[in-house]
Protein backbone atom coordinates (compact mmCIF):
# COMPACT_ATOMS: atom_id res chain seq x y z
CA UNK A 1 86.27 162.90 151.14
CA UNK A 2 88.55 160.42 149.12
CA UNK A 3 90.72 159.88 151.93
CA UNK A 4 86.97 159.13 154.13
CA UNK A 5 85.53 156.86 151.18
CA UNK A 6 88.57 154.70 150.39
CA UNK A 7 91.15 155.05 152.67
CA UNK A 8 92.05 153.03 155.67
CA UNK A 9 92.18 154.69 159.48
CA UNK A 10 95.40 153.75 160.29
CA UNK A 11 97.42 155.33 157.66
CA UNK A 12 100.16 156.89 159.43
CA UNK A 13 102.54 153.86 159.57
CA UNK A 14 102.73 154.15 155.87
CA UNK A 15 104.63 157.24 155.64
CA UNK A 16 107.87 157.89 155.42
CA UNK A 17 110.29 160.16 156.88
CA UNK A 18 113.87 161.56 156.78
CA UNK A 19 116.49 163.01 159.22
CA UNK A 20 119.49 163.82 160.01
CA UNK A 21 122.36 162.69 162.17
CA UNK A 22 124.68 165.68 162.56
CA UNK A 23 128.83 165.16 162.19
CA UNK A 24 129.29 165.61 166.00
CA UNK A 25 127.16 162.61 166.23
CA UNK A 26 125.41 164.00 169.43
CA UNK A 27 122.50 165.66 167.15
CA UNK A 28 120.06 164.34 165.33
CA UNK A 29 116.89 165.92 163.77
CA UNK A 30 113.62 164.23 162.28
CA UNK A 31 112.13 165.80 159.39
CA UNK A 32 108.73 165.87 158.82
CA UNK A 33 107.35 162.55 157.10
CA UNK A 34 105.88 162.55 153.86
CA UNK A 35 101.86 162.00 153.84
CA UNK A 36 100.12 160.44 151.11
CA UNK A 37 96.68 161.45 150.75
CA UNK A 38 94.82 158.12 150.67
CA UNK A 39 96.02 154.65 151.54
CA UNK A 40 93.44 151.67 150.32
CA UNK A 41 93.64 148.43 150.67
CA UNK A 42 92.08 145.52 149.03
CA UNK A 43 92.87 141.76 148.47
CA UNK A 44 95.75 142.33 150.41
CA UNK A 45 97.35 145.06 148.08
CA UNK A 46 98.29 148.45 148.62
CA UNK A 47 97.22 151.33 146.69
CA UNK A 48 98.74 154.21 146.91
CA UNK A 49 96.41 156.98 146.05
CA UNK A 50 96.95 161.02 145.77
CA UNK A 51 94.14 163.33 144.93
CA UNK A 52 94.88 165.83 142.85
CA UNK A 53 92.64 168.88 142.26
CA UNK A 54 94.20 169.39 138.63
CA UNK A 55 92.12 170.88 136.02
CA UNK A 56 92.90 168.06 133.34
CA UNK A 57 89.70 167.09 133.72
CA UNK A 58 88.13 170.37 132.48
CA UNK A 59 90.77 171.04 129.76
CA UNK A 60 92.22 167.91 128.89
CA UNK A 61 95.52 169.84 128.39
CA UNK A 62 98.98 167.77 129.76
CA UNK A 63 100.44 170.91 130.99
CA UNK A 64 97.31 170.46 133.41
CA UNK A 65 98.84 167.09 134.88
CA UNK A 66 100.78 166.78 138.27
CA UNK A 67 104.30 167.69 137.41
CA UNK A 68 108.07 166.16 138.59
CA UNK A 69 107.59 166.69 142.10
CA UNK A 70 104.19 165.19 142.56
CA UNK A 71 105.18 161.98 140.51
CA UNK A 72 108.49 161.32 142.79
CA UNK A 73 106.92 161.93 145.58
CA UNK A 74 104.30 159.63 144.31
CA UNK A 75 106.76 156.54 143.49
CA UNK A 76 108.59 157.37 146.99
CA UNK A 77 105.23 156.05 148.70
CA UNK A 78 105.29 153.15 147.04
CA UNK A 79 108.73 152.22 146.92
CA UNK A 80 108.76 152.97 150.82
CA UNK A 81 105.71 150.67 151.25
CA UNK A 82 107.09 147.79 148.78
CA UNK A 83 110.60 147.34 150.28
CA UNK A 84 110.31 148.32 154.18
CA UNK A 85 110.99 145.33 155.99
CA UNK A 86 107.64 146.36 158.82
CA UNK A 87 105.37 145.78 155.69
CA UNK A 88 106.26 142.21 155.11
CA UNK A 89 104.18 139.59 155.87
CA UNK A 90 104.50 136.33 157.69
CA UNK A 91 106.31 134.95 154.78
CA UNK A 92 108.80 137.45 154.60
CA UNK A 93 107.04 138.97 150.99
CA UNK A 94 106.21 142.76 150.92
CA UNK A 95 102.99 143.68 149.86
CA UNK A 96 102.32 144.16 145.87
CA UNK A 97 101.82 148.01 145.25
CA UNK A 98 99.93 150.42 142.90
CA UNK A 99 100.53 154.32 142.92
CA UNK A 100 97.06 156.32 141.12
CA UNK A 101 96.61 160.09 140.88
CA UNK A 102 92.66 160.61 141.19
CA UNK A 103 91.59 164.06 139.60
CA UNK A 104 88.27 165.34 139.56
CA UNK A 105 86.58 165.27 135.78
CA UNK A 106 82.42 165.64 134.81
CA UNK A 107 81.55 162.20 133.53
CA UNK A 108 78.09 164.18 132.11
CA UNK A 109 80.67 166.19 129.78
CA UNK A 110 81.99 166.47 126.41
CA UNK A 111 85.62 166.02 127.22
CA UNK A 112 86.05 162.30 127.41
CA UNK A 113 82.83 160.98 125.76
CA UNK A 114 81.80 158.63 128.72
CA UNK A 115 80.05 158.48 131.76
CA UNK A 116 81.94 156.15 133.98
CA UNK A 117 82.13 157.14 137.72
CA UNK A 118 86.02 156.32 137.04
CA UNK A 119 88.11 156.87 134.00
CA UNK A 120 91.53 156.10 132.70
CA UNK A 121 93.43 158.67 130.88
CA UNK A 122 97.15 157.33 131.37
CA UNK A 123 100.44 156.80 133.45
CA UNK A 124 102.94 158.75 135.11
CA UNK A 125 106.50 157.56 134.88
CA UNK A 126 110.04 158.47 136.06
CA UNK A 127 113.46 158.22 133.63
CA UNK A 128 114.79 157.19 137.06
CA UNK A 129 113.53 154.55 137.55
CA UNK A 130 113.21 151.66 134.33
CA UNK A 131 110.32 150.29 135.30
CA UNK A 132 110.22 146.20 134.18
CA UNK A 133 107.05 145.79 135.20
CA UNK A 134 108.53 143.92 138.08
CA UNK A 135 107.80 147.16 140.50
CA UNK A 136 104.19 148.44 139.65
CA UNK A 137 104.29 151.34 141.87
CA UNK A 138 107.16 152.68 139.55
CA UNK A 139 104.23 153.99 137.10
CA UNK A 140 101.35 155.89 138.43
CA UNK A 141 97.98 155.59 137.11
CA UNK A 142 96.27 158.89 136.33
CA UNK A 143 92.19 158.19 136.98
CA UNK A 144 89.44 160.79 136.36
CA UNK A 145 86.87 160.59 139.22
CA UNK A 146 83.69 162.56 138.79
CA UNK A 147 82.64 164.24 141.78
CA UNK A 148 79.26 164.06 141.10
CA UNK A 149 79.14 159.83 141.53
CA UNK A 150 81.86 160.04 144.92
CA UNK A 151 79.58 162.44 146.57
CA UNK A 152 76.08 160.23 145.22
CA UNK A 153 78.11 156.99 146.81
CA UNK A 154 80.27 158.07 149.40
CA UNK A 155 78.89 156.11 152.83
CA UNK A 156 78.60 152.99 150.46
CA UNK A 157 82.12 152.73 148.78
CA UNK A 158 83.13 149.04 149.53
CA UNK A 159 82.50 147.82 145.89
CA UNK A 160 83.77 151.23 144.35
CA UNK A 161 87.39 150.57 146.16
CA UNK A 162 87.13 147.32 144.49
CA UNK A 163 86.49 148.91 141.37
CA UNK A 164 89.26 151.47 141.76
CA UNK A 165 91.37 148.96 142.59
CA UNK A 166 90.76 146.84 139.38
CA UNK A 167 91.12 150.05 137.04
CA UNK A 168 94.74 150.95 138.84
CA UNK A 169 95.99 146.84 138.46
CA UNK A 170 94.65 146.80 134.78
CA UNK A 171 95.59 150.29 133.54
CA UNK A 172 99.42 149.69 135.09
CA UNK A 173 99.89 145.95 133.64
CA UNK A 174 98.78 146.58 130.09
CA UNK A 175 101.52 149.22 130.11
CA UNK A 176 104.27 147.47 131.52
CA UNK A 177 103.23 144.52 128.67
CA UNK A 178 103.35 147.41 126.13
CA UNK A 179 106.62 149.21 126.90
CA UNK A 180 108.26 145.66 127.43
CA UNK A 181 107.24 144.04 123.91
């Protein structure tokens, strides 16, 4: 439903994939590519976005977060995206990129005390890579979306990728400007 509500159709050339080439050089084998859930796009910026059916939103508890894997995976997307020469543009620039985890959360409940369709609750982040800031996709916005208000506005989202989009750019670039001061 995400993927239906945000997401663009054509999101296959955005994944990535590995293989090998064997030491007798005659064999070669393609692994499977890696598939992000969602890709959205707006004002000409990519947003990399993974739903995640964590129960954070119920408990509020960090062990219920997406773990090592999911947040690797997560900055592979957008480092893929962000530095494959097919993405550039006429001007030779990549596009600008944004990684978000969207996990389901009641807006109506007691947990977070507001009742925003969307709702910040903090970033993801790799000791692997030191992000500058320069690289936004290196830090992955975790948003709360309540189920209730995709399912109440799901054939008109136009505005509400707009507004996802500004929560992800906002969330990410007040905390580069706070781990870089």
């Amino acid at each position: 439903m995400i993927d239906k509500a945000f997401g663009i159709s054509d999101k296959e050339q955005y994944f990535p994939k590995t293989g090998w080439v064997l030491g007798t050089g005659k064999s070669e084998y393609e692994n499977s590519r890696l598939e992000p859930d969602t890709i959205m796009i707006a004002n000409e910026t990519v947003y990399v976005v993974d739903a995640k059916y964590y129960k954070y939103g119920r408990t509020g508890k960090a062990s219920d977060l997406p773990g090592t894997t999911s947040i690797n995976k997560q900055i592979t997307y957008g480092e893929y995206i962000a530095e494959t020469e097919k993405f550039r543009d006429a001007d030779g620039k990549n596009p600008k990129v944004y990684n978000a985890f969207l996990m389901p959360y009641d807006s109506y409940g007691d947990m977070f005390h507001t009742e925003n369709s969307f709702h910040y609750i903090g970033s993801a982040y790799s000791d692997w890579k030191a992000s500058d800031g320069t690289k936004p996709y290196e830090e992955i916005a975790g948003i709360l979306m309540d189920v209730r208000s995709l399912m109440e506005n799901y054939s008109d989202s136009r505005d509400r990728i707009f507004e996802l989009a500004e929560l992800i750019e906002k969330s990410v670039n007040k905390n580069d400007r706070q781990n870089n001061t």
